[in-house]
Protein backbone atom coordinates (compact mmCIF):
# COMPACT_ATOMS: atom_id res chain seq x y z
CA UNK A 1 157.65 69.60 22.93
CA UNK A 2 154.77 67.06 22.65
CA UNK A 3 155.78 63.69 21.61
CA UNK A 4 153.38 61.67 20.18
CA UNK A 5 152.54 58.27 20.76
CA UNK A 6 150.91 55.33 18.34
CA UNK A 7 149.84 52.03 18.27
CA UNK A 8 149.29 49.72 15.24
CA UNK A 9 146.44 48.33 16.57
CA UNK A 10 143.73 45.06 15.75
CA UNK A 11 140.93 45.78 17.43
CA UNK A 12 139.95 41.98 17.13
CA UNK A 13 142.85 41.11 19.49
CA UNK A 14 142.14 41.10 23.16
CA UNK A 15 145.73 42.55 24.13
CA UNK A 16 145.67 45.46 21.76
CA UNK A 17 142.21 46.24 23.12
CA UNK A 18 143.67 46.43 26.28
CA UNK A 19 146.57 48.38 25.30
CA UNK A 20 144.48 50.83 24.31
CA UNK A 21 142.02 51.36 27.09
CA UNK A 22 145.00 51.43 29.16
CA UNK A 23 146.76 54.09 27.10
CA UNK A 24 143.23 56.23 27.25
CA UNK A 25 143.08 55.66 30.84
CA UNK A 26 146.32 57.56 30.98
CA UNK A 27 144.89 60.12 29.33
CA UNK A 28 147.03 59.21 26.18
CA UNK A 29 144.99 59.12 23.12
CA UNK A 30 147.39 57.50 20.10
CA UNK A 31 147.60 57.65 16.75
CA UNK A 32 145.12 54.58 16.22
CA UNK A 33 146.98 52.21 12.88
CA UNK A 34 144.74 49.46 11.50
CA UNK A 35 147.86 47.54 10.38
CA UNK A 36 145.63 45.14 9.00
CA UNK A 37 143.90 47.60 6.96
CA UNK A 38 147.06 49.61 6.22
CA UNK A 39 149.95 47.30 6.36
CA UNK A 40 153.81 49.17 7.19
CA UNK A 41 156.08 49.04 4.22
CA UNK A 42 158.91 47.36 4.07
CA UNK A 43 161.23 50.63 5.50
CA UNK A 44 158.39 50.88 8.06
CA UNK A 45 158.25 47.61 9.41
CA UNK A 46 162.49 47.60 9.01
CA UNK A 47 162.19 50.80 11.38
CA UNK A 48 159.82 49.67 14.29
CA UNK A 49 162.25 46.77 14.57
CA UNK A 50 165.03 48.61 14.98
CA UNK A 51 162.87 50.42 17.54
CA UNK A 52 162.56 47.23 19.27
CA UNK A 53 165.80 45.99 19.13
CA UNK A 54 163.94 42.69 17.75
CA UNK A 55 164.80 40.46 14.74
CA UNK A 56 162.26 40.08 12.48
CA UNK A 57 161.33 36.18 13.83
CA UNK A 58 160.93 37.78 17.34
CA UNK A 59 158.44 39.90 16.50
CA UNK A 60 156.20 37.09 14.30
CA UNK A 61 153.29 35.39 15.24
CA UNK A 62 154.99 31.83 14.90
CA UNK A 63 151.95 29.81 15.53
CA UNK A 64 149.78 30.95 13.03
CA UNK A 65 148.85 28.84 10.01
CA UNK A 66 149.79 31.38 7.48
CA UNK A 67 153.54 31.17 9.16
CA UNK A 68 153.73 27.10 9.07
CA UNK A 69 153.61 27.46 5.22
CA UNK A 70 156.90 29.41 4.80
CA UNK A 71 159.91 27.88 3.58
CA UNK A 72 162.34 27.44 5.98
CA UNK A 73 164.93 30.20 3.53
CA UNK A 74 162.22 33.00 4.38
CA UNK A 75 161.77 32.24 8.34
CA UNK A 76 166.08 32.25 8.43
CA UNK A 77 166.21 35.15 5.88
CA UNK A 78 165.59 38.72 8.02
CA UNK A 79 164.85 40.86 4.54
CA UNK A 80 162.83 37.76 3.01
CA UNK A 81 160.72 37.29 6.68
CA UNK A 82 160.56 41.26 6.74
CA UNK A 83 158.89 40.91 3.70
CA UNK A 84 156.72 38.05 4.15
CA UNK A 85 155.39 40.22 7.36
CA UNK A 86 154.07 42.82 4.94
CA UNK A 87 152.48 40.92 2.88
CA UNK A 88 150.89 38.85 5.64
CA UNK A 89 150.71 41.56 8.35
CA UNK A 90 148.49 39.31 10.60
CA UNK A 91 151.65 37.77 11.45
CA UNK A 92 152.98 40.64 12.83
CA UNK A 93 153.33 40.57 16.70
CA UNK A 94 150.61 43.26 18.28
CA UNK A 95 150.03 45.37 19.73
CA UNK A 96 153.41 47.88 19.02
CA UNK A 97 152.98 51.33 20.68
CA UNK A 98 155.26 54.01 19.57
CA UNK A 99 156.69 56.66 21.22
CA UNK A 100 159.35 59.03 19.53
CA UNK A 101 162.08 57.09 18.91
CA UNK A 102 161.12 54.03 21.30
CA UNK A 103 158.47 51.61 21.00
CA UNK A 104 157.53 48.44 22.75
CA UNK A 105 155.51 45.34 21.57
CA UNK A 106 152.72 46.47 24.36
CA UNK A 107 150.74 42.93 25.29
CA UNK A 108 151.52 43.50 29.14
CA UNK A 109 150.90 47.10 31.39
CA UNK A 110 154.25 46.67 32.45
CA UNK A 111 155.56 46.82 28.86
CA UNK A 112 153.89 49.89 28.07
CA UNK A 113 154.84 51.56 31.47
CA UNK A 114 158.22 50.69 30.13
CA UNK A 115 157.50 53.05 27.34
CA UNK A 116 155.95 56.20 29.05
């Protein structure tokens, strides 16, 4: 059985450009997600964190702008922050590759080496 392997991908960011090349240089060729273009839903996003084993904060860009103008009772609120994410997806940490039931947040080689 082939399992297949994605990545939510921003082509605009450095590290998810690498992830990528690196994945094709493995001969891996992933289901490419523009999760800028198509942001997860609310289950999705709950499910690649679960994947992760990462709370919702863990997996946010903190030091963006957009992030600075939450209230404090959405950054401390997981379903609220969840939430937030989708609506503001740039936020969301990148790149994630995905692998069955196992993902990692792939902005080092030796992350996604983890992961194959």
């Amino acid at each position: 059985m082939v399992i297949s392997t994605s990545i939510w991908h921003n082509p605009r960011c450095s590290k998810s450009r690498q992830a990528l090349t690196y994945l094709n240089q493995k001969n891996i060729r992933p289901v490419i997600r523009l999760y800028l273009e198509e942001p997860p839903t609310t289950s999705e996003l709950e499910n690649i964190l679960l994947l992760l084993n990462l709370r919702a904060i863990e997996l946010t860009r903190t030091k963006e702008m957009e992030f600075k103008t939450f209230p404090s009772y959405v950054i401390n609120n997981e379903s609220l922050l969840i939430k937030a994410l989708v609506k503001h997806p740039k936020l969301i940490e990148r790149p994630i590759i995905i692998k069955g039931d196992r993902a990692v947040v792939g902005r080092t080689i030796s992350k996604i080496d983890e992961l194959l």
